[in-house]
Protein backbone atom coordinates (compact mmCIF):
# COMPACT_ATOMS: atom_id res chain seq x y z
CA UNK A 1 0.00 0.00 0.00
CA UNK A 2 2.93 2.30 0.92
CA UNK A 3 4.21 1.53 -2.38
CA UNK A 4 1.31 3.08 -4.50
CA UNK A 5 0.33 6.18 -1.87
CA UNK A 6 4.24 7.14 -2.29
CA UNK A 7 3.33 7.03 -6.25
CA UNK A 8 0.20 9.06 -6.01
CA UNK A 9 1.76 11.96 -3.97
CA UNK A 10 4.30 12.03 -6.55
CA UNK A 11 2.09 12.54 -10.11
CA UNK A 12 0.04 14.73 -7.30
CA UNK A 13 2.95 17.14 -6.60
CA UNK A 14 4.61 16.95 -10.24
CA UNK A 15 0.78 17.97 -11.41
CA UNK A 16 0.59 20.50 -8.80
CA UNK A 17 4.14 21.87 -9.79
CA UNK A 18 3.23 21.80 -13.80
CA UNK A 19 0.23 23.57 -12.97
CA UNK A 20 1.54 26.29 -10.81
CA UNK A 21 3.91 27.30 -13.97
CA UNK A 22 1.15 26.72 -16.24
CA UNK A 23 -1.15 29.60 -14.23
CA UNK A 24 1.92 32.02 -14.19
CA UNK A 25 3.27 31.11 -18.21
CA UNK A 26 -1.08 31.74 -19.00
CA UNK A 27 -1.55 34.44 -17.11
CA UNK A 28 1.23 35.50 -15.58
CA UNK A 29 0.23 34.81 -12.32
CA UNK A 30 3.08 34.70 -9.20
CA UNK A 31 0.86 33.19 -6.38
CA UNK A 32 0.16 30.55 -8.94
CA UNK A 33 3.76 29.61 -9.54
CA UNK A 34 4.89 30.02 -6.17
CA UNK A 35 1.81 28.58 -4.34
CA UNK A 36 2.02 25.23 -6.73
CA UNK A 37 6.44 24.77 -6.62
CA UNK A 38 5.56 24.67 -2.49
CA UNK A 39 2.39 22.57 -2.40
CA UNK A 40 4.20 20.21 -4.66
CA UNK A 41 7.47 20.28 -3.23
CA UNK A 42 6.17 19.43 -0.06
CA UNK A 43 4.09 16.56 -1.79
CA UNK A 44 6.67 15.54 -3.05
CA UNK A 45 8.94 15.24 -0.08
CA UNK A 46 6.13 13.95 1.85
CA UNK A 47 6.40 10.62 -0.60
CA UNK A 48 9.62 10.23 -0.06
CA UNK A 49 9.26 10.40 3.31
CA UNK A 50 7.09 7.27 3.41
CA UNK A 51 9.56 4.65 3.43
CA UNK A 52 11.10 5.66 6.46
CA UNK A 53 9.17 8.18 8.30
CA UNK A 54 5.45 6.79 7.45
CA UNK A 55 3.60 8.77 10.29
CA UNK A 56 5.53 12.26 9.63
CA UNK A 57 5.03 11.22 5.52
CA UNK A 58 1.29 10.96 6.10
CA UNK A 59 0.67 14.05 8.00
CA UNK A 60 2.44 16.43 5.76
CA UNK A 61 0.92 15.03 2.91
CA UNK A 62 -2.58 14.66 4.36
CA UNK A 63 -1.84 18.66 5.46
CA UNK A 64 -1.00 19.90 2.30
CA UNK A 65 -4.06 17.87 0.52
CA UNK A 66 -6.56 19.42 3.24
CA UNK A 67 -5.24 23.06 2.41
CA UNK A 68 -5.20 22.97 -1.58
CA UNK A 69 -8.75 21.15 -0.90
CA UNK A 70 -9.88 24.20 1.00
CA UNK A 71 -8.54 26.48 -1.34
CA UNK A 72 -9.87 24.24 -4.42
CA UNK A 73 -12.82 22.54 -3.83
CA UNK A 74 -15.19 26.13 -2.92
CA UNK A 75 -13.58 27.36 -6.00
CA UNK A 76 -15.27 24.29 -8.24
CA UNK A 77 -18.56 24.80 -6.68
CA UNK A 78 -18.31 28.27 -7.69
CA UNK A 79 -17.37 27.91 -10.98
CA UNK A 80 -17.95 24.31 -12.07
CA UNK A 81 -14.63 24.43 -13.94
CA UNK A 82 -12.25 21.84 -14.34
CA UNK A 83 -9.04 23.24 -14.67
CA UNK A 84 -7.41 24.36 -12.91
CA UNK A 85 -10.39 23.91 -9.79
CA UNK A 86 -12.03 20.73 -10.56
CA UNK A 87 -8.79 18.62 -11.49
CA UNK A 88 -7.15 20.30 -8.06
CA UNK A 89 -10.41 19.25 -6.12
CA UNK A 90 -10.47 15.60 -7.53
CA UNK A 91 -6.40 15.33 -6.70
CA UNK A 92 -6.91 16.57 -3.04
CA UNK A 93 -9.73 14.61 -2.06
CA UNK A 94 -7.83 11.55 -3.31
CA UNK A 95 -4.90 13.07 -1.41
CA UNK A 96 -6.86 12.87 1.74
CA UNK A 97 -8.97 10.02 0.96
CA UNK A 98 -5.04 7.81 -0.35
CA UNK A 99 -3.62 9.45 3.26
CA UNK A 100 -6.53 8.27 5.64
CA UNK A 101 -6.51 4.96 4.12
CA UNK A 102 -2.93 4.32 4.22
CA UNK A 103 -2.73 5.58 7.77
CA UNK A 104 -5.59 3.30 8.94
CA UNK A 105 -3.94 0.15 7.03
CA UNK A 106 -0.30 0.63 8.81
């Protein structure tokens, strides 16, 4: 199980990181550039903290999915569109949903 959560926080924060350079290339947009390289950096490291450090792994990456959820998911609602919003909401609530999971199976 480790094995595949460590895999999903990985796409998550190399999607997060793409689309934070995406949002500043389109529309020139700092918060989105800067916002994305440290959501996904810390995705990222939370992965490859999982190995070792599953607990501390699982928190940061559960954090960092509850925050771009909060920021995200309101956002859809509002605007029922997919990108950047809807793709972000679908990725955090899997976030959350891969982090519960995987803390409740260890």
């Amino acid at each position: 199980m480790t094995g595949a959560v460590k895999i999903y926080f990985i796409v998550f924060g190399v999607l997060t990181i793409v689309g934070g350079i995406i949002g500043y290339v389109s529309k020139g947009s700092v918060p989105s550039i800067v916002a994305g390289s440290i959501s996904g950096i810390l995705l990222l490291a939370a992965a490859f903290l999982l190995p070792q450090h599953h607990t501390a792994g699982l928190v940061l990456a559960l954090i960092v999915s509850l925050l771009l959820a909060a920021q995200f998911v309101p956002k859809f609602f509002a605007t029922w569109k997919m990108m950047p919003a809807g793709m972000m909401s679908i990725l955090s609530v899997l976030g959350i949903v891969a982090a519960v999971v995987s803390w409740l199976r260890k």
